[in-house]
C-alpha atoms as a PDB file:
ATOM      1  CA  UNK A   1      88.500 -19.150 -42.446  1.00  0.00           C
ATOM      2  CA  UNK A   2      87.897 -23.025 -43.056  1.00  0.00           C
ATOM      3  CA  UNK A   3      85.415 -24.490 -45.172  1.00  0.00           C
ATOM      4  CA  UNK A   4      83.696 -25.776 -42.041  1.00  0.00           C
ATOM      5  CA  UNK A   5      84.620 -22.066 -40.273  1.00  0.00           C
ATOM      6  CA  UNK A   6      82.245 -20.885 -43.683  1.00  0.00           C
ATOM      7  CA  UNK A   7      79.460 -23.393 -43.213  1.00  0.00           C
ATOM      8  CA  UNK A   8      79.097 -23.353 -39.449  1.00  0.00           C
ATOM      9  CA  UNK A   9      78.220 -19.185 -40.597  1.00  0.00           C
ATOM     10  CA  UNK A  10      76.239 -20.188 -43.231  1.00  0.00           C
ATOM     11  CA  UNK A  11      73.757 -22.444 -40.950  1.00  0.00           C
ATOM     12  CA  UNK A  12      73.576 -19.960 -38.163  1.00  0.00           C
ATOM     13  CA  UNK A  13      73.026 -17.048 -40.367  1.00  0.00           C
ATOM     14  CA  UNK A  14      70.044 -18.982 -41.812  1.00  0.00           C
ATOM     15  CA  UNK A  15      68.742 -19.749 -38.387  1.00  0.00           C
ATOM     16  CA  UNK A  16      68.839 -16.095 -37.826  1.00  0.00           C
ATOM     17  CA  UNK A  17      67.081 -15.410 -40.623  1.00  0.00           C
ATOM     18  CA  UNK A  18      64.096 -18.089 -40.345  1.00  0.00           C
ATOM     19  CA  UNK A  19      63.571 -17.569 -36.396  1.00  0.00           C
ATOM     20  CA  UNK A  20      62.920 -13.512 -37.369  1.00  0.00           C
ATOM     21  CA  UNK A  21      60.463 -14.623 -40.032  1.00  0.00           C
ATOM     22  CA  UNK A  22      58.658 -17.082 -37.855  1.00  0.00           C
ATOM     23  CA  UNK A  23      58.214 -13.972 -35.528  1.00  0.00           C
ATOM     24  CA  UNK A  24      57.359 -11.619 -37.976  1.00  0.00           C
ATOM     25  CA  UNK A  25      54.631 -13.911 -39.096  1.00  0.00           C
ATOM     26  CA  UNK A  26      53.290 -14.214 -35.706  1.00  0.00           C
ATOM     27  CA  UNK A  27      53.137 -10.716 -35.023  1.00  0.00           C
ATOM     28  CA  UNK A  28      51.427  -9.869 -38.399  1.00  0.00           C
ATOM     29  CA  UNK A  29      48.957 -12.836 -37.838  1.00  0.00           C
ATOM     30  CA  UNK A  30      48.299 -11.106 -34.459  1.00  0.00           C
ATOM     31  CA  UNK A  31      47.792  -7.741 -35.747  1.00  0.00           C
ATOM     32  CA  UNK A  32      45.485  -9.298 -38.617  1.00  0.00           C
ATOM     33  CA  UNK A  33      43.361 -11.033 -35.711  1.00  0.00           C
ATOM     34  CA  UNK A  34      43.242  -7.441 -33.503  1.00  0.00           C
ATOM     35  CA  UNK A  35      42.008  -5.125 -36.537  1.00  0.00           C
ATOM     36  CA  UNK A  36      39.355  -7.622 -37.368  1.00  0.00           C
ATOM     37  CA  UNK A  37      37.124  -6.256 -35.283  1.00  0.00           C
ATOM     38  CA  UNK A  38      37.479  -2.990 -37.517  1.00  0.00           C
ATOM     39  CA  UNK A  39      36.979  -4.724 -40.491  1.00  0.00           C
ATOM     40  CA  UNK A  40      33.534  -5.430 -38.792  1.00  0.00           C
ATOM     41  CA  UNK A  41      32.950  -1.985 -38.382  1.00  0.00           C
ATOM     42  CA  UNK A  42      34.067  -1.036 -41.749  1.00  0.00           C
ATOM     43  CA  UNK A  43      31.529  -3.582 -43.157  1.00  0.00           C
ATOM     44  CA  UNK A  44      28.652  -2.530 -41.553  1.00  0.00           C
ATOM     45  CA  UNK A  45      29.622   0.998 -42.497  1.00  0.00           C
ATOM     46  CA  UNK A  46      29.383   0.149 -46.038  1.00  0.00           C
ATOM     47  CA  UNK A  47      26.335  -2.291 -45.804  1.00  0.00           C
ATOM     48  CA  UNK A  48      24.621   1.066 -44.281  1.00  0.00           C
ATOM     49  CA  UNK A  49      25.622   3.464 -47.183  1.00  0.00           C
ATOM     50  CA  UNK A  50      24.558   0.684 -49.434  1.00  0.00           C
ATOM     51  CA  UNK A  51      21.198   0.703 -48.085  1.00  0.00           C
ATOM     52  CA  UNK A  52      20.802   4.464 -47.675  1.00  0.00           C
ATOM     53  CA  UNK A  53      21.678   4.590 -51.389  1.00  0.00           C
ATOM     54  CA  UNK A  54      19.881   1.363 -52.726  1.00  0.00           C
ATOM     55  CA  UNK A  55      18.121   3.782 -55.454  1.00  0.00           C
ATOM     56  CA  UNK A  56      21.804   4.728 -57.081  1.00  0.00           C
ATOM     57  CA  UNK A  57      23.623   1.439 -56.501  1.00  0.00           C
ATOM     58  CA  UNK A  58      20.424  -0.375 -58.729  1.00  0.00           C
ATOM     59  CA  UNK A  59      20.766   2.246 -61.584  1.00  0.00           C
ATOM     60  CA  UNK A  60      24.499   1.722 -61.614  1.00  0.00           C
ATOM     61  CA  UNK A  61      23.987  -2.203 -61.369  1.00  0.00           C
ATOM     62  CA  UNK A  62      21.578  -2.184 -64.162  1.00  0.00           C
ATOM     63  CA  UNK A  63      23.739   0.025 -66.339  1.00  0.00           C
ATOM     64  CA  UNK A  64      26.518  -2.746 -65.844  1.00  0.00           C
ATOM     65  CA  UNK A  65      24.615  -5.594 -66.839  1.00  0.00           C
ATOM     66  CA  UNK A  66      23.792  -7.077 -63.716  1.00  0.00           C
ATOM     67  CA  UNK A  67      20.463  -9.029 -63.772  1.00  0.00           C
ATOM     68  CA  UNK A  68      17.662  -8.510 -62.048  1.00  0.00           C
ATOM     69  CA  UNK A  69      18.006 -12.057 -60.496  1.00  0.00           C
ATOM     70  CA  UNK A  70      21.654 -10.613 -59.019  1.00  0.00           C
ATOM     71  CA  UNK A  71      20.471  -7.361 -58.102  1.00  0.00           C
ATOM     72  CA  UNK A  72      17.617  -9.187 -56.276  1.00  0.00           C
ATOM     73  CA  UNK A  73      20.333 -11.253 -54.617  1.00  0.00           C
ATOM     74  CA  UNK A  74      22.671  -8.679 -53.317  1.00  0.00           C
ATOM     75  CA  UNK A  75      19.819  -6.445 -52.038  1.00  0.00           C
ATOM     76  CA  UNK A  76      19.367  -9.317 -49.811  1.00  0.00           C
ATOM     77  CA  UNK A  77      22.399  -9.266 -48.892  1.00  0.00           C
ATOM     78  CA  UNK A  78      22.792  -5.565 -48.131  1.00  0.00           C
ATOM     79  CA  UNK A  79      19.472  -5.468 -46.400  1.00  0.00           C
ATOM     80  CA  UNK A  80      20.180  -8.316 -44.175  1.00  0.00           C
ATOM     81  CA  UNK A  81      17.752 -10.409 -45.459  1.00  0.00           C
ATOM     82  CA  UNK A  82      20.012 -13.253 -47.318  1.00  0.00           C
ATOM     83  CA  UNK A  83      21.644 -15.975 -45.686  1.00  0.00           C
ATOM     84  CA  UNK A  84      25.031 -15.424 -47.412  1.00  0.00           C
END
């Protein structure tokens, strides 16, 4: 095989290789996009057992060294009652 035989291989190989990566990006950006919607769901799961267990998640924030300022805060947040 030529030198040019060898290169020609070369280039095509790594047009091979970046056209399968450009669609394997796309298809794991799509499957990011369809299981947001479960992420969704997953949130509001835990913003619920947050809430139902407000009384244990304090106690454990205060024994971490959270301040009251920050617990105040993300029981906003939990409770739906902070803007972000």
């Amino acid at each position: 095989m030529s030198n040019s035989g060898g290169l020609l291989l070369i280039v095509l190989a790594t047009g091979v290789v970046s056209v399968a990566g450009i669609f394997f990006v796309s298809w794991a950006r799509k499957a990011t996009r369809a299981s947001g919607e479960k992420d969704l769901a997953s949130r509001a799961g835990t913003q619920r057992l947050l809430a139902e267990n407000w009384t244990l998640v304090e106690k454990t924030a205060r024994e971490t060294g959270m301040t009251d300022e920050e617990i105040a805060r993300v029981r906003a947040n939990v409770l739906g009652l902070g803007d972000g």
